[in-house]
PDB file of N, CA and C in Angstrom:
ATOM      1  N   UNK A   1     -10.556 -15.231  10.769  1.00  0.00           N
ATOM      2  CA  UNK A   1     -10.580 -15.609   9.378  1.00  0.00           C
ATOM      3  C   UNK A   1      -9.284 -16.317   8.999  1.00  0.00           C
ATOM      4  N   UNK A   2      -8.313 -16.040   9.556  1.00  0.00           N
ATOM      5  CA  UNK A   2      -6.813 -16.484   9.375  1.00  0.00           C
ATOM      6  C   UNK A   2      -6.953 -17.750   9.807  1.00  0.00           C
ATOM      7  N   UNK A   3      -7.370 -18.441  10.801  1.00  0.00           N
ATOM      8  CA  UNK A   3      -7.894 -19.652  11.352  1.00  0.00           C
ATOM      9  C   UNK A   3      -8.448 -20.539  10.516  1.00  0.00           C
ATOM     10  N   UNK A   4      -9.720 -19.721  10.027  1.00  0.00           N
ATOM     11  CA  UNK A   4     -10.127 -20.207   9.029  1.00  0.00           C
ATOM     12  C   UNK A   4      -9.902 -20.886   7.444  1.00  0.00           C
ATOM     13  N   UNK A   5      -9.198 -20.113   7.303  1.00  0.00           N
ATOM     14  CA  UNK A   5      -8.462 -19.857   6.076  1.00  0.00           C
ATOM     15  C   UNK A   5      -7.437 -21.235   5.934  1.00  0.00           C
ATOM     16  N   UNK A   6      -6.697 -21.143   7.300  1.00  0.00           N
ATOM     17  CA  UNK A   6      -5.700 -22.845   7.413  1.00  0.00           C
ATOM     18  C   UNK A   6      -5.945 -23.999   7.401  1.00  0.00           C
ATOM     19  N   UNK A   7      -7.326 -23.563   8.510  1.00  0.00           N
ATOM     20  CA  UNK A   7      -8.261 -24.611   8.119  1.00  0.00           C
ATOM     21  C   UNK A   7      -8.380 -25.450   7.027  1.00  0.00           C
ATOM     22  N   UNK A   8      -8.781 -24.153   6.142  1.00  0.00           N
ATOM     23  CA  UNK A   8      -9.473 -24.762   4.764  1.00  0.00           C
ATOM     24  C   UNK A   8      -7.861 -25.713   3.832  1.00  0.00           C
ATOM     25  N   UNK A   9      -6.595 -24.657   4.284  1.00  0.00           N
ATOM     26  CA  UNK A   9      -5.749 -25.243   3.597  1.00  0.00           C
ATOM     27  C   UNK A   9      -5.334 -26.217   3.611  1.00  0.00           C
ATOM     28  N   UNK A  10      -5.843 -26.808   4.297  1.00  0.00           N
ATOM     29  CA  UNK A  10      -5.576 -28.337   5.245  1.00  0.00           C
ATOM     30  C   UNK A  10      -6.410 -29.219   5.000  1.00  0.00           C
ATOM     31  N   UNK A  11      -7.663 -29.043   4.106  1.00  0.00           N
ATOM     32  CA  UNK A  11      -8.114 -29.601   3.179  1.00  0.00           C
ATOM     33  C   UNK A  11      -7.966 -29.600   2.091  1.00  0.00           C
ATOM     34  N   UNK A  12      -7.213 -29.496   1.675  1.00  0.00           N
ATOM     35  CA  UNK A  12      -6.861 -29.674   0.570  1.00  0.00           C
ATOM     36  C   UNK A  12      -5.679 -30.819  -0.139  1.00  0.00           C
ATOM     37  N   UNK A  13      -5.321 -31.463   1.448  1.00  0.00           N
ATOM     38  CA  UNK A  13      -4.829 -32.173   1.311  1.00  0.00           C
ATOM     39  C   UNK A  13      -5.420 -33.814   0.954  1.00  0.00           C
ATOM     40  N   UNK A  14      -5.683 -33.978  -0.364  1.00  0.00           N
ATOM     41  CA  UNK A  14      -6.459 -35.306  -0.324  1.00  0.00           C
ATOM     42  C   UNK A  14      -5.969 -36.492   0.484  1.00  0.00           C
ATOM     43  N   UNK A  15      -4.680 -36.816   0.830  1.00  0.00           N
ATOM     44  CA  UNK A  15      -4.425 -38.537   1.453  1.00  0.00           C
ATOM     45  C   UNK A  15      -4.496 -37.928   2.653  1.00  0.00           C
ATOM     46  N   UNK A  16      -5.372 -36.565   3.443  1.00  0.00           N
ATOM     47  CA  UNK A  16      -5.462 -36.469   5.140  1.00  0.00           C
ATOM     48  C   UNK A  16      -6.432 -37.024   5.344  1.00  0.00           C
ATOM     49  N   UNK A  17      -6.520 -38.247   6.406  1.00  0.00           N
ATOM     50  CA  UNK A  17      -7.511 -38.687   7.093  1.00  0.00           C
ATOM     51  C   UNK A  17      -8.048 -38.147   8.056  1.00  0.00           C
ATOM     52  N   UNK A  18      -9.694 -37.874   8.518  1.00  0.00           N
ATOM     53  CA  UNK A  18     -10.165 -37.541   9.413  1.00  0.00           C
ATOM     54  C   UNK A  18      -9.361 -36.452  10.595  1.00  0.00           C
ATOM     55  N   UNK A  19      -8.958 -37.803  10.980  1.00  0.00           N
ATOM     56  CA  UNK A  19      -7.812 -37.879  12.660  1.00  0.00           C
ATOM     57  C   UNK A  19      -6.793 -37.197  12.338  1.00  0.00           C
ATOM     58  N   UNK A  20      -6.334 -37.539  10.908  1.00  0.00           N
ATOM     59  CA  UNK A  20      -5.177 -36.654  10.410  1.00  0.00           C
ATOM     60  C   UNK A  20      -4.834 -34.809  10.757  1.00  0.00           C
ATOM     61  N   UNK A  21      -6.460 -34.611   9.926  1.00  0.00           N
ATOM     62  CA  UNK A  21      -6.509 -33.301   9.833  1.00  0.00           C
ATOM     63  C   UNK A  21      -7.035 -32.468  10.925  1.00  0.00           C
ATOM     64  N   UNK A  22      -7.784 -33.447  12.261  1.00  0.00           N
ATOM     65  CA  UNK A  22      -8.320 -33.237  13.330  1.00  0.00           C
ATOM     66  C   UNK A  22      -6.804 -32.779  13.908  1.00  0.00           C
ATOM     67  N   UNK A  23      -5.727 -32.726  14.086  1.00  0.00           N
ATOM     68  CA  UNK A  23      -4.584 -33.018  14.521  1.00  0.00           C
ATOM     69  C   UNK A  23      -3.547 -32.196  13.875  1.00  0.00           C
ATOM     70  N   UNK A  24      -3.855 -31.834  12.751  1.00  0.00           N
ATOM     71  CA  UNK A  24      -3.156 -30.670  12.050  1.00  0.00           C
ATOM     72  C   UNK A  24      -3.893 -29.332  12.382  1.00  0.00           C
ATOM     73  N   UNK A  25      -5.297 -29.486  12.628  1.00  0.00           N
ATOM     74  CA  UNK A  25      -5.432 -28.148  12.855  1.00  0.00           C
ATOM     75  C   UNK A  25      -5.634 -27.548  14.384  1.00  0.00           C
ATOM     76  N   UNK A  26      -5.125 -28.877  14.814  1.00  0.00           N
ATOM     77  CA  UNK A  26      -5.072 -28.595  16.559  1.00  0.00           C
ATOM     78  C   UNK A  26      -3.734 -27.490  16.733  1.00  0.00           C
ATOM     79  N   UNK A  27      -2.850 -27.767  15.817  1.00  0.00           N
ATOM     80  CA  UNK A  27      -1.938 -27.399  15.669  1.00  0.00           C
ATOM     81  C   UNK A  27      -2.429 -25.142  15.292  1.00  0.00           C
ATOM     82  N   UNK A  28      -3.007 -25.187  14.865  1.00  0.00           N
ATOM     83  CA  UNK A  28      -3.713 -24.302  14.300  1.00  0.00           C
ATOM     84  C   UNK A  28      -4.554 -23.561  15.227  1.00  0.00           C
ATOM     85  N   UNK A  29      -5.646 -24.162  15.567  1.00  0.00           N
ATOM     86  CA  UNK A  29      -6.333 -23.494  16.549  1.00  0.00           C
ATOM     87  C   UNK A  29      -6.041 -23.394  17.774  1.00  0.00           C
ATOM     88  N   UNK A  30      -5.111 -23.854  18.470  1.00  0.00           N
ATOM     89  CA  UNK A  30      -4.714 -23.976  19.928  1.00  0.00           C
ATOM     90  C   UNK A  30      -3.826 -22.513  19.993  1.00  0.00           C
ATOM     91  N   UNK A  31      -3.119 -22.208  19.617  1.00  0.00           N
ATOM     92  CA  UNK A  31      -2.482 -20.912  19.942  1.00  0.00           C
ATOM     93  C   UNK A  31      -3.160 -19.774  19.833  1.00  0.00           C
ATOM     94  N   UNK A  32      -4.056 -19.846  18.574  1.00  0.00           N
ATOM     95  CA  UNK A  32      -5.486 -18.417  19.155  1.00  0.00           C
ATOM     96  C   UNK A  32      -6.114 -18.245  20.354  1.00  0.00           C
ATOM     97  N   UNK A  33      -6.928 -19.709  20.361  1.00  0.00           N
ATOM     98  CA  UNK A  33      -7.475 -19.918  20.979  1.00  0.00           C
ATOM     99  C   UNK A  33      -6.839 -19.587  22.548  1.00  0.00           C
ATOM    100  N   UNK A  34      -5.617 -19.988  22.599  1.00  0.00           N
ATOM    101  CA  UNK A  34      -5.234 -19.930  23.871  1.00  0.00           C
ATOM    102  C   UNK A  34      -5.320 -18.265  24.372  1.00  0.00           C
ATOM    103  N   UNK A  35      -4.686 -17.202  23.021  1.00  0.00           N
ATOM    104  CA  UNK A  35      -4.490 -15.987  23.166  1.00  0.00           C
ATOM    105  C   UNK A  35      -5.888 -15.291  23.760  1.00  0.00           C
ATOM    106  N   UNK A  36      -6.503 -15.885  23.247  1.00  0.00           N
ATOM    107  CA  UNK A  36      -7.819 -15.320  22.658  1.00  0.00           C
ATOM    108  C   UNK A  36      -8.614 -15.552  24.541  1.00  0.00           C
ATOM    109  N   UNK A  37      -8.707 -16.384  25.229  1.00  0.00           N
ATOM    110  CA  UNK A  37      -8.974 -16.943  26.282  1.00  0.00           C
ATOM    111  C   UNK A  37      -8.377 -16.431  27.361  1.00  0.00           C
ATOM    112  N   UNK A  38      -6.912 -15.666  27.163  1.00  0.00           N
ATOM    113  CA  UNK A  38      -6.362 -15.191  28.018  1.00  0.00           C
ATOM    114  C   UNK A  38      -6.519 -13.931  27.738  1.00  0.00           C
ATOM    115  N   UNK A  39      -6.432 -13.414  27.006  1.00  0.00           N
ATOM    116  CA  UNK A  39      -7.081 -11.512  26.656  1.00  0.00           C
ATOM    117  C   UNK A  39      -8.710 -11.491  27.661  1.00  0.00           C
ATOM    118  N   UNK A  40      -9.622 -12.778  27.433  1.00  0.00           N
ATOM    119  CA  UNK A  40     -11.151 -12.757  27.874  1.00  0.00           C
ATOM    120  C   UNK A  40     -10.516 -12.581  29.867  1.00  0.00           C
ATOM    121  N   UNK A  41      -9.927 -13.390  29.978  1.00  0.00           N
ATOM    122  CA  UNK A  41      -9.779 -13.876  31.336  1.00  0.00           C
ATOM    123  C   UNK A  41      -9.323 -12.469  32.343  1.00  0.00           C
ATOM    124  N   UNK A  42      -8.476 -11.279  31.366  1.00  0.00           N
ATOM    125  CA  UNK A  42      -7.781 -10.382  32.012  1.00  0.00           C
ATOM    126  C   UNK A  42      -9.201  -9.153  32.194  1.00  0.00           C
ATOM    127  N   UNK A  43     -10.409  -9.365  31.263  1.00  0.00           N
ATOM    128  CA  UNK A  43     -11.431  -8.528  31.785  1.00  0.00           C
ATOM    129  C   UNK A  43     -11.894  -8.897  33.012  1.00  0.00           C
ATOM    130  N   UNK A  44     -12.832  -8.193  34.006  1.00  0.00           N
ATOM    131  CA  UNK A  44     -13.417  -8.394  35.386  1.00  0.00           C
ATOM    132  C   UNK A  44     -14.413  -9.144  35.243  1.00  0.00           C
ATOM    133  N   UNK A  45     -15.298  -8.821  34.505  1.00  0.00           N
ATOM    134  CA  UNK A  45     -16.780  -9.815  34.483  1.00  0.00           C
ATOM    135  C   UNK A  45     -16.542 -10.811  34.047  1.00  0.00           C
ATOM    136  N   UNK A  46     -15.286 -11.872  32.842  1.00  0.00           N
ATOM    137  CA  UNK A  46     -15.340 -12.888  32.562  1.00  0.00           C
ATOM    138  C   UNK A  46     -15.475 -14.061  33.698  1.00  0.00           C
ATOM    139  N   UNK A  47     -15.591 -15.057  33.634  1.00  0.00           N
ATOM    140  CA  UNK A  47     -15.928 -15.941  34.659  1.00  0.00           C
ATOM    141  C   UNK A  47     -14.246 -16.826  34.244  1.00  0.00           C
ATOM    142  N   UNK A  48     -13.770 -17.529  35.465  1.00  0.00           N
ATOM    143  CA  UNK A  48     -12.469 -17.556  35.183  1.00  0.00           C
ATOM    144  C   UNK A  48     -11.613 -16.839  35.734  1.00  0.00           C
ATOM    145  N   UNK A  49     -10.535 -17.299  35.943  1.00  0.00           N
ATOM    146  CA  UNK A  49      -9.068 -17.077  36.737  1.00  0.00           C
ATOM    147  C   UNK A  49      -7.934 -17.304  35.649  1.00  0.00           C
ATOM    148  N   UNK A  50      -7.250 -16.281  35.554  1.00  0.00           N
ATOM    149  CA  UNK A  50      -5.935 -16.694  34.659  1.00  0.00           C
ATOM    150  C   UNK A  50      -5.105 -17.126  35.343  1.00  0.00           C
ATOM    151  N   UNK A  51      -4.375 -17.801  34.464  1.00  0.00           N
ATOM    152  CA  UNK A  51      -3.173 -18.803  35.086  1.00  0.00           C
ATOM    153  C   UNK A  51      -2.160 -18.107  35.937  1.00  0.00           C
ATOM    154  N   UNK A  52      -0.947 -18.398  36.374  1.00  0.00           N
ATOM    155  CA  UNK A  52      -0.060 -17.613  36.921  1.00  0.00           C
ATOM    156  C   UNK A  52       0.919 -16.958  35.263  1.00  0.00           C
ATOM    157  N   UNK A  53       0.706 -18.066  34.386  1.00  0.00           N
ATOM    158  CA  UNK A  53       1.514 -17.879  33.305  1.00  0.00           C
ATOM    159  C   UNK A  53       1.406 -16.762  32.253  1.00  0.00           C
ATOM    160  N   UNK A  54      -0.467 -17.186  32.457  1.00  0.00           N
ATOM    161  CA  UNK A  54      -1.780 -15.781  31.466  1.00  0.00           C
ATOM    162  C   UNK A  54      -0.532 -14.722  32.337  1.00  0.00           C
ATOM    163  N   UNK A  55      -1.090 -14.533  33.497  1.00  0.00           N
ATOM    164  CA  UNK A  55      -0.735 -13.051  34.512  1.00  0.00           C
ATOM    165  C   UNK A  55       0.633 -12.450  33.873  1.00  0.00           C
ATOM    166  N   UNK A  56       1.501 -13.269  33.826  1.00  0.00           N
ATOM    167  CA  UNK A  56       3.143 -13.078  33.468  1.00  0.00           C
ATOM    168  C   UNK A  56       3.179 -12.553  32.250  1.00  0.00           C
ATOM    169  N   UNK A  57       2.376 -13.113  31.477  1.00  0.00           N
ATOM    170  CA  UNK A  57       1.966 -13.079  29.983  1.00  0.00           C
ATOM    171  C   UNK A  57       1.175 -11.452  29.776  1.00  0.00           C
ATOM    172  N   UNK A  58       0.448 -11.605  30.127  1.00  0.00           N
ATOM    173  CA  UNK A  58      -0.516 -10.313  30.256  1.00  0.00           C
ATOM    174  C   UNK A  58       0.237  -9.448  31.069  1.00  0.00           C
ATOM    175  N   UNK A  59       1.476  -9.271  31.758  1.00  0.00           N
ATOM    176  CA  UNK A  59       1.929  -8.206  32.529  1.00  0.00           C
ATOM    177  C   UNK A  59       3.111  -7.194  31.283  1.00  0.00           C
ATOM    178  N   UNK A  60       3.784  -8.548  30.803  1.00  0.00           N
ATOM    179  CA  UNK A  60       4.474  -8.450  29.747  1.00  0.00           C
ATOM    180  C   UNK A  60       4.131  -7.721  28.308  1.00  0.00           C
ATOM    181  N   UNK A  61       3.141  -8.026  27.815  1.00  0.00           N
ATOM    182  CA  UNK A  61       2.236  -7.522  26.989  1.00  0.00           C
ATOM    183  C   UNK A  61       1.375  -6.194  27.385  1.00  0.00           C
ATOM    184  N   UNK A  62       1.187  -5.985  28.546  1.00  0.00           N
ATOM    185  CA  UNK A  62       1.131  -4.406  28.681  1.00  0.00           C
ATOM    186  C   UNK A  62       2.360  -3.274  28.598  1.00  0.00           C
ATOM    187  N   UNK A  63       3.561  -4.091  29.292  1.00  0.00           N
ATOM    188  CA  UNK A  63       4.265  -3.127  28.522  1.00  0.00           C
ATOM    189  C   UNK A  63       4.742  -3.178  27.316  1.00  0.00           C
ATOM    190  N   UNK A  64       4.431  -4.373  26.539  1.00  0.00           N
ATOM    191  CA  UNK A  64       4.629  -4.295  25.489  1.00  0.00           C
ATOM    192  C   UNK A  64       4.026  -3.238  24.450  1.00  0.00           C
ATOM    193  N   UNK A  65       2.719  -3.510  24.650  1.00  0.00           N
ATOM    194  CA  UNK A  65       2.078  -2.373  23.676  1.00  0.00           C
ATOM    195  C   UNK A  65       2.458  -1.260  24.222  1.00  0.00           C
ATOM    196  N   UNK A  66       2.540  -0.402  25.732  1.00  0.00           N
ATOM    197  CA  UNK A  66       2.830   0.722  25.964  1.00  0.00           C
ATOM    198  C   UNK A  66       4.192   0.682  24.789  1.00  0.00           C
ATOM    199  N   UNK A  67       5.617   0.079  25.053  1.00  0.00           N
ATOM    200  CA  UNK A  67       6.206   0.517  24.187  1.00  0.00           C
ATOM    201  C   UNK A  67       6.037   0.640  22.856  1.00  0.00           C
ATOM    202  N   UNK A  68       5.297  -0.499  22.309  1.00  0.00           N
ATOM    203  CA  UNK A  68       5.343  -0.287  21.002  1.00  0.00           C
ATOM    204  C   UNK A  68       4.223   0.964  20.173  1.00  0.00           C
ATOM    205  N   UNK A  69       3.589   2.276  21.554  1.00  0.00           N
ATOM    206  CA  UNK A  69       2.971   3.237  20.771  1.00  0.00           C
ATOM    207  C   UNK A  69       4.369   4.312  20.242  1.00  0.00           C
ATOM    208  N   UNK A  70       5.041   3.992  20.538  1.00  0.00           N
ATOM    209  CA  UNK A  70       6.317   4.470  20.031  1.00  0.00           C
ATOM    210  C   UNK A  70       7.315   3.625  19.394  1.00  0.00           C
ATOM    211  N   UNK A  71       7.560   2.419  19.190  1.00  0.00           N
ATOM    212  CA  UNK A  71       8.316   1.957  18.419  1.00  0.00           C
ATOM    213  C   UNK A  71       7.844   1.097  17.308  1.00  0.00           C
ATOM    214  N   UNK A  72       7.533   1.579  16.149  1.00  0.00           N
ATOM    215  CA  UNK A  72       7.295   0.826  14.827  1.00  0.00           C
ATOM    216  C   UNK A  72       7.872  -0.738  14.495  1.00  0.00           C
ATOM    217  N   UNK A  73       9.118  -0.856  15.486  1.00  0.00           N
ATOM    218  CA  UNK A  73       9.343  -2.515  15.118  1.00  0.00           C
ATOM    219  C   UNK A  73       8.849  -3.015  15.939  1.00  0.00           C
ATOM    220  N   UNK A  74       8.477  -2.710  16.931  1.00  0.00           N
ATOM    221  CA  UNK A  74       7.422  -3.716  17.970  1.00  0.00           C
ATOM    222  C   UNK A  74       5.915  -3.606  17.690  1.00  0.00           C
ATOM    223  N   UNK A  75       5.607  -2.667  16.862  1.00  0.00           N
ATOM    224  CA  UNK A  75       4.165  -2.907  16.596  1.00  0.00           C
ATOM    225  C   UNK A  75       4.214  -3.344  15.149  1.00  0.00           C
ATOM    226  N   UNK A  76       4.638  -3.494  14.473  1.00  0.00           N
ATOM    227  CA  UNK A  76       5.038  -4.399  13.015  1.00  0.00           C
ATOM    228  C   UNK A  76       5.425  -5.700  13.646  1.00  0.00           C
ATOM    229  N   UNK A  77       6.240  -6.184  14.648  1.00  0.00           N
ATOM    230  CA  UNK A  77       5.941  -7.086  15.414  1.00  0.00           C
ATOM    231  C   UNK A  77       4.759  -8.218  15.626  1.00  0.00           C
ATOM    232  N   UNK A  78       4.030  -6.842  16.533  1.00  0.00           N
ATOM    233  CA  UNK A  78       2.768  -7.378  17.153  1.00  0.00           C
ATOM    234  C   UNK A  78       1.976  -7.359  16.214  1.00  0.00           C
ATOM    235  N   UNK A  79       1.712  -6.951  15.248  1.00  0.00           N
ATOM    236  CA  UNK A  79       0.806  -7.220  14.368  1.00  0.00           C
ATOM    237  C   UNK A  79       1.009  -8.504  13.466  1.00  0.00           C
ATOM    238  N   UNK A  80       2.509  -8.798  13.067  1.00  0.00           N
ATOM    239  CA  UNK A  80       2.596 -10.145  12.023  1.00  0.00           C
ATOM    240  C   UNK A  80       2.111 -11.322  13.198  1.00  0.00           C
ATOM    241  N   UNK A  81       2.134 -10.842  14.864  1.00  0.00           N
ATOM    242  CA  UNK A  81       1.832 -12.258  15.148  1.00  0.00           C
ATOM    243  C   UNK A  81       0.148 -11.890  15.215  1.00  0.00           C
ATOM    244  N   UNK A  82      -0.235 -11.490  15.595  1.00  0.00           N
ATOM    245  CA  UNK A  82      -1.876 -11.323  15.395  1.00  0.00           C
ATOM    246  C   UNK A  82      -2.151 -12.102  14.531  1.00  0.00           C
ATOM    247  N   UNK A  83      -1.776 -11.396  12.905  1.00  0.00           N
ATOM    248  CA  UNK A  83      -2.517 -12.199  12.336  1.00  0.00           C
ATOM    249  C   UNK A  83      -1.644 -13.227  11.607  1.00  0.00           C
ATOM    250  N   UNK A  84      -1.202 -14.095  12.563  1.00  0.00           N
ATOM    251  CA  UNK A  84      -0.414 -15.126  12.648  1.00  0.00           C
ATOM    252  C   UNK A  84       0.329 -15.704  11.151  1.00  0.00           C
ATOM    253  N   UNK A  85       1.251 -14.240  11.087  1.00  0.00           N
ATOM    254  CA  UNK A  85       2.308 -14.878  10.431  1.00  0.00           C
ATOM    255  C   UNK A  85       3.421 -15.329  11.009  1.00  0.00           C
ATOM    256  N   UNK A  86       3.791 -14.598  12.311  1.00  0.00           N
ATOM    257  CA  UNK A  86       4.799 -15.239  13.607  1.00  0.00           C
ATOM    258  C   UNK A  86       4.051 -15.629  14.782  1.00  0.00           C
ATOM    259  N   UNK A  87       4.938 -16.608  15.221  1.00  0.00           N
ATOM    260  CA  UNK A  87       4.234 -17.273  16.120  1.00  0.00           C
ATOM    261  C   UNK A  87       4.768 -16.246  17.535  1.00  0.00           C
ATOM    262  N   UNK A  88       3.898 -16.243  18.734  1.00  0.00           N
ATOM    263  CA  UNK A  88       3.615 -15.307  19.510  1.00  0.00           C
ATOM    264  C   UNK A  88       5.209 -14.886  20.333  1.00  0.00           C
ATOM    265  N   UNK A  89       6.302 -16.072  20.261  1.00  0.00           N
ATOM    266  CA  UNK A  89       7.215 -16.163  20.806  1.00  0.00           C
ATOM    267  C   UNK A  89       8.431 -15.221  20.218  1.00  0.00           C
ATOM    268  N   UNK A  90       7.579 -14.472  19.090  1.00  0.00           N
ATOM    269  CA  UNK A  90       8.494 -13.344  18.708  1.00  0.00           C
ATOM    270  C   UNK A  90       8.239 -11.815  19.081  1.00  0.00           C
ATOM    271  N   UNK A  91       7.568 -11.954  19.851  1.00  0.00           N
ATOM    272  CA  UNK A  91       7.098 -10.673  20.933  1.00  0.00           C
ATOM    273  C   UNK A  91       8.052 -10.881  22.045  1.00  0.00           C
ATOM    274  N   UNK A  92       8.572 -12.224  22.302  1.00  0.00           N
ATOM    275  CA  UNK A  92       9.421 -11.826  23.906  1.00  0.00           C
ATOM    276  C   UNK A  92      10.856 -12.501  23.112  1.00  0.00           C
ATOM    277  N   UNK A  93      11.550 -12.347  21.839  1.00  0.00           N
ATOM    278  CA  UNK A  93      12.953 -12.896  21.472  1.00  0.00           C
ATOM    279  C   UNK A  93      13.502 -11.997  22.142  1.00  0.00           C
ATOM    280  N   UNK A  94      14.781 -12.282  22.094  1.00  0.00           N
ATOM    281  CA  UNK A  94      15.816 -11.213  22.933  1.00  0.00           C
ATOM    282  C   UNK A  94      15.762  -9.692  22.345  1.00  0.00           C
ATOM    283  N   UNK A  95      15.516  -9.504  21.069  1.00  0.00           N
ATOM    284  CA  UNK A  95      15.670  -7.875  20.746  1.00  0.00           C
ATOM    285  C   UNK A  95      14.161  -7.425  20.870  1.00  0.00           C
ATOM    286  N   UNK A  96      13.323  -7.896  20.924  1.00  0.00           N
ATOM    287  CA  UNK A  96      11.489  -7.240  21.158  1.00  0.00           C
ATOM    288  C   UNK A  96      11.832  -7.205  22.869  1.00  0.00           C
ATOM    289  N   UNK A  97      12.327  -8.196  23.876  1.00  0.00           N
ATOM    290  CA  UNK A  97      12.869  -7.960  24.801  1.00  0.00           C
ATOM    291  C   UNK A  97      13.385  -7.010  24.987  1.00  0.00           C
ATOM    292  N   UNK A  98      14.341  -6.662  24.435  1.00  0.00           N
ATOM    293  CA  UNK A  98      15.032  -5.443  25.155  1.00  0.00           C
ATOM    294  C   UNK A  98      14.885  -3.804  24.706  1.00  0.00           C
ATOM    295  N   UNK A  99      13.875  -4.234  23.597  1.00  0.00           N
ATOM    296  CA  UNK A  99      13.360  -2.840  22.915  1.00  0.00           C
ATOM    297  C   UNK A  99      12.250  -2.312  24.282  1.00  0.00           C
ATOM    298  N   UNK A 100      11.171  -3.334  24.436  1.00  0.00           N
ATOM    299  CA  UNK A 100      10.623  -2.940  25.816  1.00  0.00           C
ATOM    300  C   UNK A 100      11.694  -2.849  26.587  1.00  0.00           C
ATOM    301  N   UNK A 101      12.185  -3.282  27.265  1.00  0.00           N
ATOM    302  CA  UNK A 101      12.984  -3.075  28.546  1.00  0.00           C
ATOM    303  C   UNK A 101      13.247  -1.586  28.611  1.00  0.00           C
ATOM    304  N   UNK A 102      14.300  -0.939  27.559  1.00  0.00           N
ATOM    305  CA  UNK A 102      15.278  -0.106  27.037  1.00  0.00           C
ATOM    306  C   UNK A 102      13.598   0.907  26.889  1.00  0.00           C
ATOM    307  N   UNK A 103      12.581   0.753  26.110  1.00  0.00           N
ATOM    308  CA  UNK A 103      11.373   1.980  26.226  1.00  0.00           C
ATOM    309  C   UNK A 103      11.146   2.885  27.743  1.00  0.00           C
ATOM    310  N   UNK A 104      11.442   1.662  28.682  1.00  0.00           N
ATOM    311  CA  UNK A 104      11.313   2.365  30.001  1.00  0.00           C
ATOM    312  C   UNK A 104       9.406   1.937  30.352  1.00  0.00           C
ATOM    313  N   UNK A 105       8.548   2.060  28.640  1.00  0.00           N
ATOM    314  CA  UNK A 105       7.366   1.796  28.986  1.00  0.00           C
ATOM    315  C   UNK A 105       6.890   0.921  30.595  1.00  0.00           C
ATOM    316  N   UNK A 106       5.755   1.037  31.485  1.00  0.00           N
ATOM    317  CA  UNK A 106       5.376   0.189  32.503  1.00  0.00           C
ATOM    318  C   UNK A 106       4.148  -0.465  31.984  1.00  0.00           C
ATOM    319  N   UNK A 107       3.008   0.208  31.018  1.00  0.00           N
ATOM    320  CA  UNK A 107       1.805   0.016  30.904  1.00  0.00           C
ATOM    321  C   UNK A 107       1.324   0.707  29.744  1.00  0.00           C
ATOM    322  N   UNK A 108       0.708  -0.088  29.282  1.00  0.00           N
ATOM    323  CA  UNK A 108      -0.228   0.926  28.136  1.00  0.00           C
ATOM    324  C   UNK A 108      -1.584   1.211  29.352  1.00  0.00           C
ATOM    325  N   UNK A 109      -2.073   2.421  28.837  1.00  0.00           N
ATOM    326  CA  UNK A 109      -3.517   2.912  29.688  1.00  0.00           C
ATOM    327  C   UNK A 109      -4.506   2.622  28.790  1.00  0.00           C
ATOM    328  N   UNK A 110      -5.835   1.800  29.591  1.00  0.00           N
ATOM    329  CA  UNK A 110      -6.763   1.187  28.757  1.00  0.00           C
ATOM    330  C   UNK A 110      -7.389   1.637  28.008  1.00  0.00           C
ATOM    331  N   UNK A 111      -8.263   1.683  27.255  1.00  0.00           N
ATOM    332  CA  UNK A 111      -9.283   2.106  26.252  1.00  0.00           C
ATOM    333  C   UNK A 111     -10.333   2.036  27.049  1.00  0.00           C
ATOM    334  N   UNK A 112     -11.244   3.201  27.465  1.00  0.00           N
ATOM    335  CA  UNK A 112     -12.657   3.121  27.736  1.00  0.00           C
ATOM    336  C   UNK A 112     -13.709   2.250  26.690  1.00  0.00           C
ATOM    337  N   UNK A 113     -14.557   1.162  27.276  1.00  0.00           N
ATOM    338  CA  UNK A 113     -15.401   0.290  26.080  1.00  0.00           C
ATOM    339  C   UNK A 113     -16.220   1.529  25.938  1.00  0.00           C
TER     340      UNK A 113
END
């Protein structure tokens, strides 16, 4: 819906042309999308191979959430980028860095579907 929502705000710009706004919201949908594709890719049945980068990404982000079931600024964190008020690159700045590091966390343990 947040996607959505920018979308729409981006019409609202009357002098955006077509191509214009095709191009502003690339800007927009490409970083979900990307998230969103690499969360699918780390299940078994998806069809697809994650990148070496997804893997790094997704190794990182497990211990991320393991730490952040204990630390309130990493999951206040992870949540403003969800629903993309920060952009994702504030999950690995130097202090969300070293709050994982310093947790000791290795893994969050999965959720049975």
């Amino acid at each position: 819906m947040t996607v959505a929502a920018l979308e729409a705000r981006a019409l609202l710009d009357p002098d955006l042309s077509p191509a214009a706004y095709f191009r502003r919201i690339a800007a927009v949908v490409d970083l979900p999308w990307e998230i969103t594709v690499g969360a699918d890719l780390r299940i078994a049945t998806t069809a697809g191979r994650p990148t070496p980068r997804m893997r790094l990404i997704g190794a990182y982000l497990d211990r991320f959430h393991a730490a952040a079931e204990h630390d309130a600024e990493l999951t206040r964190r992870f949540l403003r980028v969800t629903n993309l008020y920060d952009p994702p690159q504030a999950l690995m700045s130097p202090p969300a860095l070293l709050r994982v590091l310093r947790s000791g966390a290795q893994r969050a343990v999965p959720v049975p579907a």
